[in-house]
PDB file of N, CA and C in Angstrom:
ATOM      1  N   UNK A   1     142.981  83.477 103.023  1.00  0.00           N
ATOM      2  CA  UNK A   1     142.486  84.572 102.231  1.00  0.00           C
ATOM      3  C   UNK A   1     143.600  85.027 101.302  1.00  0.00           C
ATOM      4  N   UNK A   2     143.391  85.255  99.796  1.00  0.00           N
ATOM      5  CA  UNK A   2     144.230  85.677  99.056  1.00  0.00           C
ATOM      6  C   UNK A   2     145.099  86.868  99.557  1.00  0.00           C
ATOM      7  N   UNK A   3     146.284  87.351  99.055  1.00  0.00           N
ATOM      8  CA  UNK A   3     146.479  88.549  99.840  1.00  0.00           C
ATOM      9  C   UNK A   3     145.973  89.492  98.420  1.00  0.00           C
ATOM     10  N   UNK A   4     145.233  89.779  97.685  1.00  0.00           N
ATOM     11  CA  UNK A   4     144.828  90.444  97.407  1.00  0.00           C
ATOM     12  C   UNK A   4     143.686  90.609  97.590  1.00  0.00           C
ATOM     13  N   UNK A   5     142.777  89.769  98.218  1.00  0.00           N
ATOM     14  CA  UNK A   5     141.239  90.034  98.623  1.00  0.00           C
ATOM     15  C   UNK A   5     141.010  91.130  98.975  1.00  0.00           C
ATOM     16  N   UNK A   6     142.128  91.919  99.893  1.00  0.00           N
ATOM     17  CA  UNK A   6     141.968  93.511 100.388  1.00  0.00           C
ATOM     18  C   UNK A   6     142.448  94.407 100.181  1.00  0.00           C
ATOM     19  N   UNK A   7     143.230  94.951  98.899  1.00  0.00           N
ATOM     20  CA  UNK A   7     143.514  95.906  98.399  1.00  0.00           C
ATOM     21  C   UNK A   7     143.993  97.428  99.009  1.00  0.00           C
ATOM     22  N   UNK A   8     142.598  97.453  99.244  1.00  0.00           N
ATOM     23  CA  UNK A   8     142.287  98.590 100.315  1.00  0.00           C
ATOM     24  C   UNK A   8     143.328  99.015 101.449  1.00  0.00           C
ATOM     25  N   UNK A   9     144.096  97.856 101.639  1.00  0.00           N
ATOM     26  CA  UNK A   9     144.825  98.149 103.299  1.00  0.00           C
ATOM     27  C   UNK A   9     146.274  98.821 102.423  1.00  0.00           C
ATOM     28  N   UNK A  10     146.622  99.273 103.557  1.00  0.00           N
ATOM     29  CA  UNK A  10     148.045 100.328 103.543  1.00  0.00           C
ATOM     30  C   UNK A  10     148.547 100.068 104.569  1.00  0.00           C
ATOM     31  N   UNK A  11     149.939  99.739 104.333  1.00  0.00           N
ATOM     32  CA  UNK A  11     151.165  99.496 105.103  1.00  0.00           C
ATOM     33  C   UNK A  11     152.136  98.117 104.734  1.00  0.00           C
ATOM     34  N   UNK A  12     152.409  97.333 105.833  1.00  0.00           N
ATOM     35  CA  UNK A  12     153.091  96.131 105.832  1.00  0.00           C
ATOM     36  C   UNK A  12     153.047  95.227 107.166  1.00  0.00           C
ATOM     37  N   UNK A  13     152.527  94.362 106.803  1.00  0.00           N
ATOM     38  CA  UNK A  13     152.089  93.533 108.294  1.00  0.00           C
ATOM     39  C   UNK A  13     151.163  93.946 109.175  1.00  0.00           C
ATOM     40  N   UNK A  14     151.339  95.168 109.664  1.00  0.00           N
ATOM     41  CA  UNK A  14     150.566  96.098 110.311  1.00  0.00           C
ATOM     42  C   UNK A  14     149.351  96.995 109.396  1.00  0.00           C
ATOM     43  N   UNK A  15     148.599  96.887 108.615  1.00  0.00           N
ATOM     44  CA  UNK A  15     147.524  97.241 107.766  1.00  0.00           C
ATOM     45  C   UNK A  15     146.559  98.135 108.546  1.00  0.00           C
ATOM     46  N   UNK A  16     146.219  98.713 107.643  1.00  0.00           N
ATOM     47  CA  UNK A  16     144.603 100.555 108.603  1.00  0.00           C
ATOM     48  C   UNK A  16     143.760  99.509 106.944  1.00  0.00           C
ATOM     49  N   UNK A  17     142.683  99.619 107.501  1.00  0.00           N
ATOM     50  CA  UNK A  17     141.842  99.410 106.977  1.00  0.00           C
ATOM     51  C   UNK A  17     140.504 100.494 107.508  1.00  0.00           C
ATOM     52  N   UNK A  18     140.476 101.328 106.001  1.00  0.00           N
ATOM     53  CA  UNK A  18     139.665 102.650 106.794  1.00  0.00           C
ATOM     54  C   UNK A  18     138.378 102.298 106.752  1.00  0.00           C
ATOM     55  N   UNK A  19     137.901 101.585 106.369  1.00  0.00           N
ATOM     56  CA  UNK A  19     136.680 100.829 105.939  1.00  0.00           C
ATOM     57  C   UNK A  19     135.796 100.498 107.376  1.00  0.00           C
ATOM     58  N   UNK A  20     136.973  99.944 108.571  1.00  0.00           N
ATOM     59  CA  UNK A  20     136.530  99.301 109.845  1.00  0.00           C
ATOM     60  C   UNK A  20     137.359 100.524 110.411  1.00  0.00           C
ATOM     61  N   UNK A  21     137.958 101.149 110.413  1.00  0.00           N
ATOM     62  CA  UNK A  21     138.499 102.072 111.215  1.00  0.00           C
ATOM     63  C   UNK A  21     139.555 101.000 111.922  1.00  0.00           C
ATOM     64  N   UNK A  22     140.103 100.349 111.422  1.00  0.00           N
ATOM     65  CA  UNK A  22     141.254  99.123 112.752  1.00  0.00           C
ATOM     66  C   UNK A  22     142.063  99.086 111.838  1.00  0.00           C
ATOM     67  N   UNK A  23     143.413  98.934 112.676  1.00  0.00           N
ATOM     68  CA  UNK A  23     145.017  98.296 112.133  1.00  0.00           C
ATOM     69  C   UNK A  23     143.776  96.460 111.696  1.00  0.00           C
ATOM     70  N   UNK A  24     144.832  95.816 110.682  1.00  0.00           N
ATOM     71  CA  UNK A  24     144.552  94.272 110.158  1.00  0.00           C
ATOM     72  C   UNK A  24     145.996  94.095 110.432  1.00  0.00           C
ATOM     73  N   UNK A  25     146.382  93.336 110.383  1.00  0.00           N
ATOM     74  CA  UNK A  25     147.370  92.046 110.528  1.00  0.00           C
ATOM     75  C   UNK A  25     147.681  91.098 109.323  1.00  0.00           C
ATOM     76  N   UNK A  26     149.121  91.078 108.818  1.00  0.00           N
ATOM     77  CA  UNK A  26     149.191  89.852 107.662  1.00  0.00           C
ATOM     78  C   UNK A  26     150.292  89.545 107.982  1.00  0.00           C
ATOM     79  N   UNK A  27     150.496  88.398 107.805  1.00  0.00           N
ATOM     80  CA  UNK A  27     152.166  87.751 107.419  1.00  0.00           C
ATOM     81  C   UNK A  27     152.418  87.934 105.991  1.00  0.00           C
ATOM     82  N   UNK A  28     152.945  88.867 105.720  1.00  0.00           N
ATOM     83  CA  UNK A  28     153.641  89.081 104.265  1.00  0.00           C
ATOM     84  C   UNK A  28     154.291  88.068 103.905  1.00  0.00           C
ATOM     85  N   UNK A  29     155.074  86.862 104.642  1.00  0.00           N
ATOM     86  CA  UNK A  29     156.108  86.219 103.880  1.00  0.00           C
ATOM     87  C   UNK A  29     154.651  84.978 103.464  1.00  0.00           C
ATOM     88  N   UNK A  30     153.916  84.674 104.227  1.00  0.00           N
ATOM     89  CA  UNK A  30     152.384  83.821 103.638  1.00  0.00           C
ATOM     90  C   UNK A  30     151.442  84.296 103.180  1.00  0.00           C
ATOM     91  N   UNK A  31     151.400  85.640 103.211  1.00  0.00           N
ATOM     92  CA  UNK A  31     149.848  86.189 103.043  1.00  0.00           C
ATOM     93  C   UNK A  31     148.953  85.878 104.029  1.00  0.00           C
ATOM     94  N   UNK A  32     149.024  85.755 104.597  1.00  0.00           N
ATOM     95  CA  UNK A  32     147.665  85.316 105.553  1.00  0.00           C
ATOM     96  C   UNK A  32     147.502  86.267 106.506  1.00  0.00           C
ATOM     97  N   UNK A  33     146.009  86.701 107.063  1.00  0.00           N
ATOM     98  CA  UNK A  33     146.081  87.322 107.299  1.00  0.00           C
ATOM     99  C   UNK A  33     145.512  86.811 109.134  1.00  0.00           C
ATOM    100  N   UNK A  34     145.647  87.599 110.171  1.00  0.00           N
ATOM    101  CA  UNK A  34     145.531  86.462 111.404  1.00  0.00           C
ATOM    102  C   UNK A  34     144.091  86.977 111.567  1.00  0.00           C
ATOM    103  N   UNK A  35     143.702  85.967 111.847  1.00  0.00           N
ATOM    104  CA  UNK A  35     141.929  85.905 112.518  1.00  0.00           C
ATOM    105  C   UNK A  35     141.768  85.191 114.083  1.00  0.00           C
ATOM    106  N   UNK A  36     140.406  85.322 114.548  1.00  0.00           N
ATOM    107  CA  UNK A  36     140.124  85.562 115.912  1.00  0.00           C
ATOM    108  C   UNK A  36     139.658  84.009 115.615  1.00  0.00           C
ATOM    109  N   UNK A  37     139.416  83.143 117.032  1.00  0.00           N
ATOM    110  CA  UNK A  37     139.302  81.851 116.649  1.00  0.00           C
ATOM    111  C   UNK A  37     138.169  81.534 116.317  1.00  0.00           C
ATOM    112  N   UNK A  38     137.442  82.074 116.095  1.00  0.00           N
ATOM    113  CA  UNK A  38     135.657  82.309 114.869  1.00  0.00           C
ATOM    114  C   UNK A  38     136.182  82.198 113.828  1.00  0.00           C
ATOM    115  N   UNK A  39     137.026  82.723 113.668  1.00  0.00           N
ATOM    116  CA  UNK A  39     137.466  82.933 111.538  1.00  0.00           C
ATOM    117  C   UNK A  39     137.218  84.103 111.174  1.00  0.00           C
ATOM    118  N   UNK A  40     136.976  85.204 112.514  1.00  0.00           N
ATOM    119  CA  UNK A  40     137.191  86.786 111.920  1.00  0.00           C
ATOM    120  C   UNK A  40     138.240  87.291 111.689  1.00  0.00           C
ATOM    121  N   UNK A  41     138.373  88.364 110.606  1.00  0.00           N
ATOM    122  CA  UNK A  41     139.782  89.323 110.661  1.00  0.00           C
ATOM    123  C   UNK A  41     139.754  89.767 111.688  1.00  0.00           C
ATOM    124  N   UNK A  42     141.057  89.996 112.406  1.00  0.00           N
ATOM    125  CA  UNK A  42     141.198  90.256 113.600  1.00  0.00           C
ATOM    126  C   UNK A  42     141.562  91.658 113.311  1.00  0.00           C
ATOM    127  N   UNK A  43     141.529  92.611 114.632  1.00  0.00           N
ATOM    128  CA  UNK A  43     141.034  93.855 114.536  1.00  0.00           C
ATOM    129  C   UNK A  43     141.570  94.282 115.637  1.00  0.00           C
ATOM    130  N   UNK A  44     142.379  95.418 115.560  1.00  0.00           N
ATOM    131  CA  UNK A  44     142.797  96.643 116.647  1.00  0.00           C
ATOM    132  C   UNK A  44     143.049  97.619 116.280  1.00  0.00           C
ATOM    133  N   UNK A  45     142.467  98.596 117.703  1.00  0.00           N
ATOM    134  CA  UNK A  45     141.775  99.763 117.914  1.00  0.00           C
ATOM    135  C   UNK A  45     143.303 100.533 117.824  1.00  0.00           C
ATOM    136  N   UNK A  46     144.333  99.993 118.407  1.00  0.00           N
ATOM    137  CA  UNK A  46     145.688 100.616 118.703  1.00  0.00           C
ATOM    138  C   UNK A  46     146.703  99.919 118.159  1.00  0.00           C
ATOM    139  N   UNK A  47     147.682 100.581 117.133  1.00  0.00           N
ATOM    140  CA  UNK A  47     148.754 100.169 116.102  1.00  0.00           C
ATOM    141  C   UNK A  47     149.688  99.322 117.131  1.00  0.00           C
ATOM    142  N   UNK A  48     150.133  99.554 118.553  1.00  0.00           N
ATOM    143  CA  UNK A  48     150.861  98.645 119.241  1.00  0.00           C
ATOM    144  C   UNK A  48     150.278  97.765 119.685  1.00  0.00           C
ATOM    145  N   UNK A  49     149.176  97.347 119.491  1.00  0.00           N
ATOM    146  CA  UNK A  49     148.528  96.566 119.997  1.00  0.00           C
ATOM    147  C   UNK A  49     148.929  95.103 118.620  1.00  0.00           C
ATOM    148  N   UNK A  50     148.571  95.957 117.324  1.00  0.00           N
ATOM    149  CA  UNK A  50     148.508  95.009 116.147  1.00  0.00           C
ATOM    150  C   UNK A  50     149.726  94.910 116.025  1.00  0.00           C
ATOM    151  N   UNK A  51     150.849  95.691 116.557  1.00  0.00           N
ATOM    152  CA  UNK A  51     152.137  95.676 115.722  1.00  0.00           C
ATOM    153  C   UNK A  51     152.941  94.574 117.019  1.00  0.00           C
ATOM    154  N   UNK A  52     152.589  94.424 118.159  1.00  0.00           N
ATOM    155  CA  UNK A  52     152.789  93.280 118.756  1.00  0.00           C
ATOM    156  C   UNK A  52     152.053  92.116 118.240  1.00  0.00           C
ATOM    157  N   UNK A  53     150.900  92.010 117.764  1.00  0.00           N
ATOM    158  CA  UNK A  53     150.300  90.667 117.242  1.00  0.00           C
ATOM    159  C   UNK A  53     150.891  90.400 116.148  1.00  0.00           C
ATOM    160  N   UNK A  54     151.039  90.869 115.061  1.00  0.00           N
ATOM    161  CA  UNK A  54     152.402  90.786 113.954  1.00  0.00           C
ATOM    162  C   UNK A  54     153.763  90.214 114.101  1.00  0.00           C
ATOM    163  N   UNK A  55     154.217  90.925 115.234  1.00  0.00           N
ATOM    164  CA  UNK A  55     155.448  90.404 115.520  1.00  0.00           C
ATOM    165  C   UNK A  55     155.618  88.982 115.817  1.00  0.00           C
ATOM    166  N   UNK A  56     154.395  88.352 116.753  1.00  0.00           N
ATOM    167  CA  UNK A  56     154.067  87.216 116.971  1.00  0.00           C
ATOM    168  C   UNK A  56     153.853  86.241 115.942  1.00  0.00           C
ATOM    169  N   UNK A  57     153.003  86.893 115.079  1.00  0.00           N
ATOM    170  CA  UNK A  57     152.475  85.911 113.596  1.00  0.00           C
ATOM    171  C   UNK A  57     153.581  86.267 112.677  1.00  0.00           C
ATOM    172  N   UNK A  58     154.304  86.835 112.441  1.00  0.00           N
ATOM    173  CA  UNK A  58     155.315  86.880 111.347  1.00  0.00           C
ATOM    174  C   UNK A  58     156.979  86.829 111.217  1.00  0.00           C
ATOM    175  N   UNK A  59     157.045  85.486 112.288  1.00  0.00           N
ATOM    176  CA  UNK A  59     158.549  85.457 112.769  1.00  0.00           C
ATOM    177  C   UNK A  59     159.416  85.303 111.906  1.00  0.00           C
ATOM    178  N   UNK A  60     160.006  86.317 111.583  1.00  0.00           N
ATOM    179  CA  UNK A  60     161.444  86.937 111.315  1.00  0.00           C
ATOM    180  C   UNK A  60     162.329  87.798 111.280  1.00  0.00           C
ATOM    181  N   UNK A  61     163.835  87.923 111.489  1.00  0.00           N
ATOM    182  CA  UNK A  61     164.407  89.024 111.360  1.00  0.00           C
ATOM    183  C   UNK A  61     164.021  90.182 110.559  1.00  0.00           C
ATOM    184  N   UNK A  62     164.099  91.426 111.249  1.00  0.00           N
ATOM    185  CA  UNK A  62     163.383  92.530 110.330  1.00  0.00           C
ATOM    186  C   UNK A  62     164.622  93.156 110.612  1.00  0.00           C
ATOM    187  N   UNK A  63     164.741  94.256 109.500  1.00  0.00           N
ATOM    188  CA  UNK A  63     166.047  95.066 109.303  1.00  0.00           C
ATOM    189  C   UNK A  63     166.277  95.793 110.841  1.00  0.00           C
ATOM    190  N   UNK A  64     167.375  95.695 111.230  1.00  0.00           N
ATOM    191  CA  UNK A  64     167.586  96.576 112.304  1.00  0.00           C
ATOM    192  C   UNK A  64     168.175  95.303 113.519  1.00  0.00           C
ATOM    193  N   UNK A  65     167.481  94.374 113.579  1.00  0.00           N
ATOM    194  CA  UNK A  65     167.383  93.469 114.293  1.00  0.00           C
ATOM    195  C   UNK A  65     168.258  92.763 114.989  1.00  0.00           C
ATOM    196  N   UNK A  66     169.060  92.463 115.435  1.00  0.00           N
ATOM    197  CA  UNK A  66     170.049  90.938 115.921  1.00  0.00           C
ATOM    198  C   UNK A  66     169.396  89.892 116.066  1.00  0.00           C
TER     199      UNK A  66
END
């Protein structure tokens, strides 16, 4: 999916999409955004929930890090 297909979202990696009421998920350094193994946008109810699935899909050092 382009990363502009969704506009709409706010943040970084971790995305609110108020539309569905859920955090979305992207790898900023690909754009892509992670889906469920159907080919849905994947979707959570709770920001630690998505901000652990992120961490997973978007491996790299982030500021702060060792």
């Amino acid at each position: 999916m382009p990363h502009d297909q969704l506009p709409r979202l706010h943040g970084y990696g971790v995305r609110w999409d108020p539309e569905a009421d859920r955090y979305r998920v992207r790898n900023e350094m690909t754009g892509e955004w992670l889906r469920r193994p159907g080919g849905d946008l994947a979707a959570f109810v709770f920001f630690g929930d998505a901000y652990s699935a992120w961490r997973a899909f978007e491996v790299h050092k982030r500021p702060g890090e060792q």
